[in-house]
C-alpha atoms as a PDB file:
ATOM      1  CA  UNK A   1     -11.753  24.217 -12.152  1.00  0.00           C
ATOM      2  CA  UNK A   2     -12.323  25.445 -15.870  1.00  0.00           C
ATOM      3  CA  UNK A   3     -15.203  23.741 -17.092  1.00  0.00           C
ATOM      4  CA  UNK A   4     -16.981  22.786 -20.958  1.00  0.00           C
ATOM      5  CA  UNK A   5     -19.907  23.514 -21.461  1.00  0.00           C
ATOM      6  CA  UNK A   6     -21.434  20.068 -21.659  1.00  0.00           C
ATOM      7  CA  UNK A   7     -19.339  19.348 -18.274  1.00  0.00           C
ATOM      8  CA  UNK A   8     -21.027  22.751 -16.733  1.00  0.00           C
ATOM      9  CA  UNK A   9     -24.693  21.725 -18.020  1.00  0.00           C
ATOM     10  CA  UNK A  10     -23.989  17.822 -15.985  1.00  0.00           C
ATOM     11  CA  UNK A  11     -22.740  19.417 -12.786  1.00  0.00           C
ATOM     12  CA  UNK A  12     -25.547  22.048 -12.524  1.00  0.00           C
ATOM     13  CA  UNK A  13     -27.914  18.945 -13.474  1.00  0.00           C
ATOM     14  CA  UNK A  14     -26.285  16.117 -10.708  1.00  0.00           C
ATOM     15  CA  UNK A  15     -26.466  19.469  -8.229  1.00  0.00           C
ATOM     16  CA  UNK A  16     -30.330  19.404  -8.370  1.00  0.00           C
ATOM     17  CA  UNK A  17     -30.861  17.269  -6.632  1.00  0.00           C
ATOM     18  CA  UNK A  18     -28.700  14.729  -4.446  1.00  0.00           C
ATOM     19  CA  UNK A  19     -25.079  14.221  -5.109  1.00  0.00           C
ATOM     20  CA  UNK A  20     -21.382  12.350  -3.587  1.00  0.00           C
ATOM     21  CA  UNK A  21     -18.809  14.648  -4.461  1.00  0.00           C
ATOM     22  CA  UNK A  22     -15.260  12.509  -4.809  1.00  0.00           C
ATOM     23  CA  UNK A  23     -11.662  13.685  -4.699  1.00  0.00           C
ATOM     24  CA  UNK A  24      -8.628  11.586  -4.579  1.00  0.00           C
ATOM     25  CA  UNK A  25      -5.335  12.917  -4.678  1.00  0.00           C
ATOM     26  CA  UNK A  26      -1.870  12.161  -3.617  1.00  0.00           C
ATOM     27  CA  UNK A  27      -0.846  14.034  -0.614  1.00  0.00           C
ATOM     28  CA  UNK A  28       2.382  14.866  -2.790  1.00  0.00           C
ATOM     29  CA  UNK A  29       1.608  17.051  -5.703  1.00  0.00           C
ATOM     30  CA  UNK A  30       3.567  16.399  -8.894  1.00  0.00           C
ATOM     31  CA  UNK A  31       2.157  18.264 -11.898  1.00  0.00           C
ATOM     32  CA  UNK A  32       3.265  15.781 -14.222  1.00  0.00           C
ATOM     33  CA  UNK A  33       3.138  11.924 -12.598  1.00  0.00           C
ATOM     34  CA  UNK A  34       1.260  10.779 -15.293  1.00  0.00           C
ATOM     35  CA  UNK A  35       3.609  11.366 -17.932  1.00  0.00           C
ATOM     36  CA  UNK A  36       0.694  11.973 -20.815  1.00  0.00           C
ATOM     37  CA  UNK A  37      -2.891  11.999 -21.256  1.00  0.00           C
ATOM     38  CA  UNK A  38      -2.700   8.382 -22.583  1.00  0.00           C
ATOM     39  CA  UNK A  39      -1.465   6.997 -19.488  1.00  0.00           C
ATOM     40  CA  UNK A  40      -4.343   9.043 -17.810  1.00  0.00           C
ATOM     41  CA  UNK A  41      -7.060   7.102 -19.517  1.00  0.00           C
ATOM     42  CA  UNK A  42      -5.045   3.558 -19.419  1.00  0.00           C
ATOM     43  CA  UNK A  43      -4.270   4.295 -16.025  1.00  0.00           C
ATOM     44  CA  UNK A  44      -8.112   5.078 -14.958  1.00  0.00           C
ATOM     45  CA  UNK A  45      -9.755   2.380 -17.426  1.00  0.00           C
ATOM     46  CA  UNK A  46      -6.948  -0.449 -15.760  1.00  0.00           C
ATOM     47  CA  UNK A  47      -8.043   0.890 -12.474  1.00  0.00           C
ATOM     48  CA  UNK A  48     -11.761   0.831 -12.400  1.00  0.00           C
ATOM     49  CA  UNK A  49     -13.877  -1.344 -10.090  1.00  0.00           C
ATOM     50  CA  UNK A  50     -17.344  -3.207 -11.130  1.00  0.00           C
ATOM     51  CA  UNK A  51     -18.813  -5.327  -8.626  1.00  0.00           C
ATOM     52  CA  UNK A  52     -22.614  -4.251  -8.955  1.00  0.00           C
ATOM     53  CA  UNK A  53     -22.964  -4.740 -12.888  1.00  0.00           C
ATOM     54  CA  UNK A  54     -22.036  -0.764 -12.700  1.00  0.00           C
ATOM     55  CA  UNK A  55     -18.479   0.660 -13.419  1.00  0.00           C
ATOM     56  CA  UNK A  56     -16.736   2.991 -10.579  1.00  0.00           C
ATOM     57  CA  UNK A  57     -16.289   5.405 -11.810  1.00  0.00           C
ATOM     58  CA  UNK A  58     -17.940   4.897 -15.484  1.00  0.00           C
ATOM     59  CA  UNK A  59     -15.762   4.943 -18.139  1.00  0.00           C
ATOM     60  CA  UNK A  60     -17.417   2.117 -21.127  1.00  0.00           C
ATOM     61  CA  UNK A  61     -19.200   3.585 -23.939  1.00  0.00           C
ATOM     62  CA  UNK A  62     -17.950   6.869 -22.054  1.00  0.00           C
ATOM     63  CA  UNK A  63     -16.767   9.924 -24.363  1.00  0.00           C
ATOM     64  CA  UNK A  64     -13.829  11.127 -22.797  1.00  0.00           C
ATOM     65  CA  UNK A  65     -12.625  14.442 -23.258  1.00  0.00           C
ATOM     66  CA  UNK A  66      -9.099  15.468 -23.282  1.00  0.00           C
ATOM     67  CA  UNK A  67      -7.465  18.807 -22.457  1.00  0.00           C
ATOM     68  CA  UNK A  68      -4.082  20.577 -21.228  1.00  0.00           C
ATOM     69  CA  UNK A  69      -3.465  18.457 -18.269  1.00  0.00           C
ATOM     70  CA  UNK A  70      -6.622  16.481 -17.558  1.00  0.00           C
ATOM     71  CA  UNK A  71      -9.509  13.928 -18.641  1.00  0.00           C
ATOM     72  CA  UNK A  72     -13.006  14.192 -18.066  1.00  0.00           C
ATOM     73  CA  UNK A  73     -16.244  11.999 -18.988  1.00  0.00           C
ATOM     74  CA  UNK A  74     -19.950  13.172 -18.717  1.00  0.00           C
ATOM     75  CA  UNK A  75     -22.569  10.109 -18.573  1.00  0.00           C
ATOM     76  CA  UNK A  76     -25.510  11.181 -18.224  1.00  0.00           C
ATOM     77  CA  UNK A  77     -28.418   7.770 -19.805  1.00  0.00           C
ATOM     78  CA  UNK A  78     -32.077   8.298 -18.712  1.00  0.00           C
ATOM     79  CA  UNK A  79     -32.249   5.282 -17.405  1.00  0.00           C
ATOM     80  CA  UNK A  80     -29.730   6.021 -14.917  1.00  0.00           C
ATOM     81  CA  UNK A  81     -28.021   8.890 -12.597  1.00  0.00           C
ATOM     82  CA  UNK A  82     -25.521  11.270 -14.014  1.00  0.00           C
ATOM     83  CA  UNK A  83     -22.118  11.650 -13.735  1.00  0.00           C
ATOM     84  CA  UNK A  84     -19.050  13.849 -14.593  1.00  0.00           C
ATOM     85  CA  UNK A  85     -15.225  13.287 -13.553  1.00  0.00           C
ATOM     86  CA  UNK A  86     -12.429  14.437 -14.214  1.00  0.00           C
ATOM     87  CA  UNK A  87      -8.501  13.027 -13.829  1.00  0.00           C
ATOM     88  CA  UNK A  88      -5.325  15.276 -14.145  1.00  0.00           C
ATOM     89  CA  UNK A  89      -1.864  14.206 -15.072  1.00  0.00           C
ATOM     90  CA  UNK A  90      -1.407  15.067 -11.193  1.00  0.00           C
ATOM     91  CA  UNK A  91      -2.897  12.015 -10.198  1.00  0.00           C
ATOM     92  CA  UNK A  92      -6.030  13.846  -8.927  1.00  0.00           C
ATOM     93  CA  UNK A  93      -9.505  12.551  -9.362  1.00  0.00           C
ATOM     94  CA  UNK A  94     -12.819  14.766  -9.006  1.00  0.00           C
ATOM     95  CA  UNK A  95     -16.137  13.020  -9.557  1.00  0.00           C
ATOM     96  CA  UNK A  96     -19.415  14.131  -8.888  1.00  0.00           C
ATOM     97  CA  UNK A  97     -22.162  11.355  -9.619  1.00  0.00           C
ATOM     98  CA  UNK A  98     -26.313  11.523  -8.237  1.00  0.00           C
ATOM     99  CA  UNK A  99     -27.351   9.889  -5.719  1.00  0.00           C
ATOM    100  CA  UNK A 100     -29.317   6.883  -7.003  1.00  0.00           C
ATOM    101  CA  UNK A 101     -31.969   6.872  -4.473  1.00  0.00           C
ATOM    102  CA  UNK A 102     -32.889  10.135  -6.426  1.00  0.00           C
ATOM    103  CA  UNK A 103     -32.873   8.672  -9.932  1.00  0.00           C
ATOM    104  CA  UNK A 104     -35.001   5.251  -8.870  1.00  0.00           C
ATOM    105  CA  UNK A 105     -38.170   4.964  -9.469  1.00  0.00           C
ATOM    106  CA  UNK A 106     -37.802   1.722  -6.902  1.00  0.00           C
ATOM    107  CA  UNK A 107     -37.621   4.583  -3.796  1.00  0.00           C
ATOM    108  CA  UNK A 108     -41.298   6.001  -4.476  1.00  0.00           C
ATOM    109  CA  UNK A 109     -43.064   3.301  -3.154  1.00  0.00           C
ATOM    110  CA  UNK A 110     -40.923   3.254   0.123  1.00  0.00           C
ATOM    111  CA  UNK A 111     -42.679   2.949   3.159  1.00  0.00           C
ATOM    112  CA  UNK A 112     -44.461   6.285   4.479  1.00  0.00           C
ATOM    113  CA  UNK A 113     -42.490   6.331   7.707  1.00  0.00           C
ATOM    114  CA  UNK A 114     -39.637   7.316   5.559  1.00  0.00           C
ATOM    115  CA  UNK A 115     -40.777   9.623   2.799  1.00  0.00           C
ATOM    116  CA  UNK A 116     -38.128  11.145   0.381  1.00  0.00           C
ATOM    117  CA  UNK A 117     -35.428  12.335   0.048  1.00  0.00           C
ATOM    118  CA  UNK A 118     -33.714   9.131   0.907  1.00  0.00           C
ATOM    119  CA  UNK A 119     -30.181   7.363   1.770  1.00  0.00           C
ATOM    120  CA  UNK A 120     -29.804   3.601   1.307  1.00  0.00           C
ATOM    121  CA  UNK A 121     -27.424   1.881   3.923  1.00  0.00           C
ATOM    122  CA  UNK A 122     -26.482  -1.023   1.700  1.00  0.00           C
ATOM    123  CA  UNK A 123     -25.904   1.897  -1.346  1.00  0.00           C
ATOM    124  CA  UNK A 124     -24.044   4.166   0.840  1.00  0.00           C
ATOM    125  CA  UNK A 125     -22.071   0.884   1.877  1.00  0.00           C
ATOM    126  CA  UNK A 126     -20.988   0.214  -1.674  1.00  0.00           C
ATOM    127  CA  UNK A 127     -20.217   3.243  -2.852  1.00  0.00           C
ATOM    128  CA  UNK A 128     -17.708   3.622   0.077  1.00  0.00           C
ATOM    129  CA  UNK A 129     -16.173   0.420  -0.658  1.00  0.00           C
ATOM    130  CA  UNK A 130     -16.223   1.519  -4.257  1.00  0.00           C
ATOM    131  CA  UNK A 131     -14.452   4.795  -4.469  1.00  0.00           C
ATOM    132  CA  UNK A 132     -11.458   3.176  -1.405  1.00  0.00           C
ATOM    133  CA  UNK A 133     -11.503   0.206  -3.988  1.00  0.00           C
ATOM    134  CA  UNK A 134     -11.027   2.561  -6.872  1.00  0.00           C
ATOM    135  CA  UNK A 135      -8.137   4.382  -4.878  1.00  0.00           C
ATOM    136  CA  UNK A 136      -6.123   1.270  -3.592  1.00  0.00           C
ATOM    137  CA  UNK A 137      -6.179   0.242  -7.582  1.00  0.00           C
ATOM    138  CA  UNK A 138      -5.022   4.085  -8.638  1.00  0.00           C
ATOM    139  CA  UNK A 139      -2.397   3.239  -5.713  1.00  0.00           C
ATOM    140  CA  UNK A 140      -1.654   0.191  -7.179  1.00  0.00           C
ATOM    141  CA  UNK A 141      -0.264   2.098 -10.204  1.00  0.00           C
ATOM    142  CA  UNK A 142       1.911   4.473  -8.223  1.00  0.00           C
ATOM    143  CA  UNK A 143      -0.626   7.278  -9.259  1.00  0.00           C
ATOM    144  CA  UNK A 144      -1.125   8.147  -5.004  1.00  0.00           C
ATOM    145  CA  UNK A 145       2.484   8.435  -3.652  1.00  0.00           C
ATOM    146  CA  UNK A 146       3.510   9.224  -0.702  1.00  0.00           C
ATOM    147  CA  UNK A 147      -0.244   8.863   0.085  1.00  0.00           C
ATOM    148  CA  UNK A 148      -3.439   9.819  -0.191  1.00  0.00           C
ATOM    149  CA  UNK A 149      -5.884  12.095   0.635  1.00  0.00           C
ATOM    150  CA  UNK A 150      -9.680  11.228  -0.242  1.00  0.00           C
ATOM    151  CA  UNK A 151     -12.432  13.057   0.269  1.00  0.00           C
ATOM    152  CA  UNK A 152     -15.824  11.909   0.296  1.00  0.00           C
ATOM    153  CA  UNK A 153     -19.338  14.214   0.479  1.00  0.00           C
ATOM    154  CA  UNK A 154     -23.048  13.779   0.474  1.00  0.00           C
ATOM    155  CA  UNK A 155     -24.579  16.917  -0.434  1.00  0.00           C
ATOM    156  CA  UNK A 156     -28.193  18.254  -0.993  1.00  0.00           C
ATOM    157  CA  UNK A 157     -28.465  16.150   2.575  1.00  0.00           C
ATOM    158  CA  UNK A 158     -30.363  18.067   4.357  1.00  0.00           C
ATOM    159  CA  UNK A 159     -33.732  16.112   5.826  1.00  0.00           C
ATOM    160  CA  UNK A 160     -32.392  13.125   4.189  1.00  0.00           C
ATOM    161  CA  UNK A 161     -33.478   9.935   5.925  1.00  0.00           C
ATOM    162  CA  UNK A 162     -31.579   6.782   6.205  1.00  0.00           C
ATOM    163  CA  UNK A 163     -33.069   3.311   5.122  1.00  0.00           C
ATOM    164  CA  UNK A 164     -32.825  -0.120   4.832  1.00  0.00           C
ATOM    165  CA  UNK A 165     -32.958  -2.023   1.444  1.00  0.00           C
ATOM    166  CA  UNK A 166     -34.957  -4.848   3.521  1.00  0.00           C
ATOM    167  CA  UNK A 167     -37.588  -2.400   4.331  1.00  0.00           C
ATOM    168  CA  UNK A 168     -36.818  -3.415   7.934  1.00  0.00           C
ATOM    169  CA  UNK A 169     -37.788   0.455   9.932  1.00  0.00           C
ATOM    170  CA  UNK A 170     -35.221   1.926  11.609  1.00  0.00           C
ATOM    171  CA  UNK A 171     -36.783   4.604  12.892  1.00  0.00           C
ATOM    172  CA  UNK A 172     -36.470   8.014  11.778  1.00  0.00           C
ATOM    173  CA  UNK A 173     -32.779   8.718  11.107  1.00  0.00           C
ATOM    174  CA  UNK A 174     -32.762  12.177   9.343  1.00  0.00           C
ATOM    175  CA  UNK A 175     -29.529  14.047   8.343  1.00  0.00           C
ATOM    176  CA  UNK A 176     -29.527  17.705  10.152  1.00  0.00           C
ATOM    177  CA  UNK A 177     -26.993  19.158   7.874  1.00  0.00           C
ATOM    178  CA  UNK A 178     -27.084  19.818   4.064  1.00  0.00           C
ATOM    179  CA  UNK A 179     -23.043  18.551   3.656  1.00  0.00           C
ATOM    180  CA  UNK A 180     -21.952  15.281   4.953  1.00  0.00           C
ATOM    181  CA  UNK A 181     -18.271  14.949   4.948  1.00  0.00           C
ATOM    182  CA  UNK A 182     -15.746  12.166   5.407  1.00  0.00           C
ATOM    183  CA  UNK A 183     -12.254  12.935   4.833  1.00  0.00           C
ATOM    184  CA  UNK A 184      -8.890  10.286   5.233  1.00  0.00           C
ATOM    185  CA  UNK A 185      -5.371  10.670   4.681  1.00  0.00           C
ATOM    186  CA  UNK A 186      -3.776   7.963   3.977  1.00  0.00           C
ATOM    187  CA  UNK A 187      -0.120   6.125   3.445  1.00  0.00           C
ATOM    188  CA  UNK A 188      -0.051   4.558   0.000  1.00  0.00           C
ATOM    189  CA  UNK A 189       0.927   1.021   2.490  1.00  0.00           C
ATOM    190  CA  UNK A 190      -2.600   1.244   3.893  1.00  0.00           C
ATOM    191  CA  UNK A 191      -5.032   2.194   1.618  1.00  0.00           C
ATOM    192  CA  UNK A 192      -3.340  -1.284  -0.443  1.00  0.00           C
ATOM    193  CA  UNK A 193      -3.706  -3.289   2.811  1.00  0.00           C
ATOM    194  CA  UNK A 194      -6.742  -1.910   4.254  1.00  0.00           C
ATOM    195  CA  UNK A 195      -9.683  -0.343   1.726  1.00  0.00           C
ATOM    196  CA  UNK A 196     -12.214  -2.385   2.808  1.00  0.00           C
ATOM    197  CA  UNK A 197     -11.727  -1.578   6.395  1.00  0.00           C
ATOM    198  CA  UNK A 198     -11.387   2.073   5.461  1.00  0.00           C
ATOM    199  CA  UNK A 199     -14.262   1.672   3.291  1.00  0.00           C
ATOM    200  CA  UNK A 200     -16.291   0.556   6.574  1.00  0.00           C
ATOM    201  CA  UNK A 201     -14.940   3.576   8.111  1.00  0.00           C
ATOM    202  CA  UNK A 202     -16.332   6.189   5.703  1.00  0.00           C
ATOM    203  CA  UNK A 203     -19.717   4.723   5.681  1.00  0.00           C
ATOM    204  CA  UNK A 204     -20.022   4.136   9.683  1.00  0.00           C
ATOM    205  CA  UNK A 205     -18.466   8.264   9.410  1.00  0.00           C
ATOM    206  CA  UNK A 206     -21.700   9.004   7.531  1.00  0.00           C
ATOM    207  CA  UNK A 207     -24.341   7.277   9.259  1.00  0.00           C
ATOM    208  CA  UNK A 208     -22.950   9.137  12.549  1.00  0.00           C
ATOM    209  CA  UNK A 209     -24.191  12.320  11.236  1.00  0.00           C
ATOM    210  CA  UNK A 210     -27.790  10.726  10.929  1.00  0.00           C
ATOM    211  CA  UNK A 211     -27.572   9.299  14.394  1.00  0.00           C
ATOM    212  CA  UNK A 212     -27.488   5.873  13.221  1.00  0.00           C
ATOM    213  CA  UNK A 213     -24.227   3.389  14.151  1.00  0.00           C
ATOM    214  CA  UNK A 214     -25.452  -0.215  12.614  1.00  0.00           C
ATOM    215  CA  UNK A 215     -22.905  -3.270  14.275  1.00  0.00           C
ATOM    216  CA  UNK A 216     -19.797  -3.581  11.850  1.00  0.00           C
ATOM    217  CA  UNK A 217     -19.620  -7.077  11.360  1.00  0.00           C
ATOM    218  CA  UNK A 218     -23.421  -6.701   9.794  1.00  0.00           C
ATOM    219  CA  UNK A 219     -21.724  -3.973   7.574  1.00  0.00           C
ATOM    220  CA  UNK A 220     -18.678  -6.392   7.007  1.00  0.00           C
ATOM    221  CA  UNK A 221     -21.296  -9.067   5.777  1.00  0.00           C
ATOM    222  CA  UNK A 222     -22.645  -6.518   3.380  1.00  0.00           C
ATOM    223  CA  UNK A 223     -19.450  -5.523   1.713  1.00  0.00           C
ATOM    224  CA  UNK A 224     -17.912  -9.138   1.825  1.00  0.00           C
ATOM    225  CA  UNK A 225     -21.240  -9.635  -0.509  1.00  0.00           C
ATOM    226  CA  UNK A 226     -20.268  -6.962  -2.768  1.00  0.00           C
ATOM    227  CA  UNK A 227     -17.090  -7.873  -2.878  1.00  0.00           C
ATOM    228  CA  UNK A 228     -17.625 -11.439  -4.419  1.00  0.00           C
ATOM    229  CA  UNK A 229     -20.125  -9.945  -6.274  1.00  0.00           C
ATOM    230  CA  UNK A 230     -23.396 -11.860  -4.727  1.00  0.00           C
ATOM    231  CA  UNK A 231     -25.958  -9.201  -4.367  1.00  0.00           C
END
């Protein structure tokens, strides 16, 4: 992937620490399905999800940069976590965004038994259910057709420990590996019927690799809460 220099000066920041590392594409490549760079950024704005006061993927206020056959946006506030993604006339989507438990000045004063690096269930949750929200929407528009293929990965995992945003302890749940990988391929029929189940998926996927399998229906409760936006 040729990069700016601005985009190469984001990624090597957001890889410093840890990061989710996005791709969505249609399992059908077509060089051209977006017909011009205009429809790419109408198509991505129209298809954007906000149910936590915080776009997915973030596109307001965002500069976006245009080239051959692709968009790309690098947000990068201090008083958040950085981002950069990028969306070709393909239908592909690449974003690579920090983890927030990283950037939060919140996580510092977590309870000893769980020293940093962390991963938060209910933010793992979310941004699940955000990026298969974000795809059934990019479905929506006929931009993932036949299907889909989306990739999801936590990296800089390594020692990471698993917690709970109600400080209940868990237990030490600590990731073994440095890359934590959940991949799906999809129809274009179910990722519009079922995101939020798939969502559920991805997450319980992730929390496997730390040993920890939390009941669904508590998960279910958590992303119905998203969802309707009462967090």
């Amino acid at each position: 992937m040729t990069l700016t220099t601005k985009s190469q000066e984001i990624l090597e920041k957001i890889h410093q620490r840890g990061y989710w590392r996005v791709v969505i594409r249609p399992t059908e490549f077509k060089r051209d399905r977006l017909s011009s760079l205009k429809e790419c950024e109408e198509t991505l704005k129209a298809s954007v999800v906000n149910f936590r006061l915080e776009e997915y993927p973030y596109v307001t206020d965002a500069h976006i940069n245009k080239e051959n056959d692709w968009i790309e946006a690098v947000i990068d506030f201090e008083s958040s976590y950085p981002e950069f993604w990028r969306f070709f006339q393909s239908g592909q989507f690449v974003h690579h965004l920090g983890c927030r438990e990283d950037y939060s000045p919140t996580f510092q004063y977590w309870p000893s038994e769980a020293t940093k690096p962390l991963l938060l269930i209910s933010n793992t949750l979310f941004t699940t259910t955000e990026i298969f929200q974000f795809a059934a929407r990019l479905a929506h528009h006929d931009v993932l057709l036949p299907g889909a293929e989306i990739s999801i990965k936590l990296l800089v995992a390594k020692d990471r420990v698993l917690v709970s945003q109600e400080l209940v302890f868990l237990g030490i749940h600590r990731s073994a590996s440095d890359v934590i990988e959940f991949t799906k391929i999809v129809s274009t029929q179910e990722l519009l019927a079922r995101a939020r189940e798939l969502a559920l998926e991805a997450a319980e996927g992730i929390f496997e690799r730390f040993n920890y399998s939390p009941p669904r229906h508590l998960l279910a409760q958590d992303q119905q809460r998203l969802l309707q936006r009462n967090l």
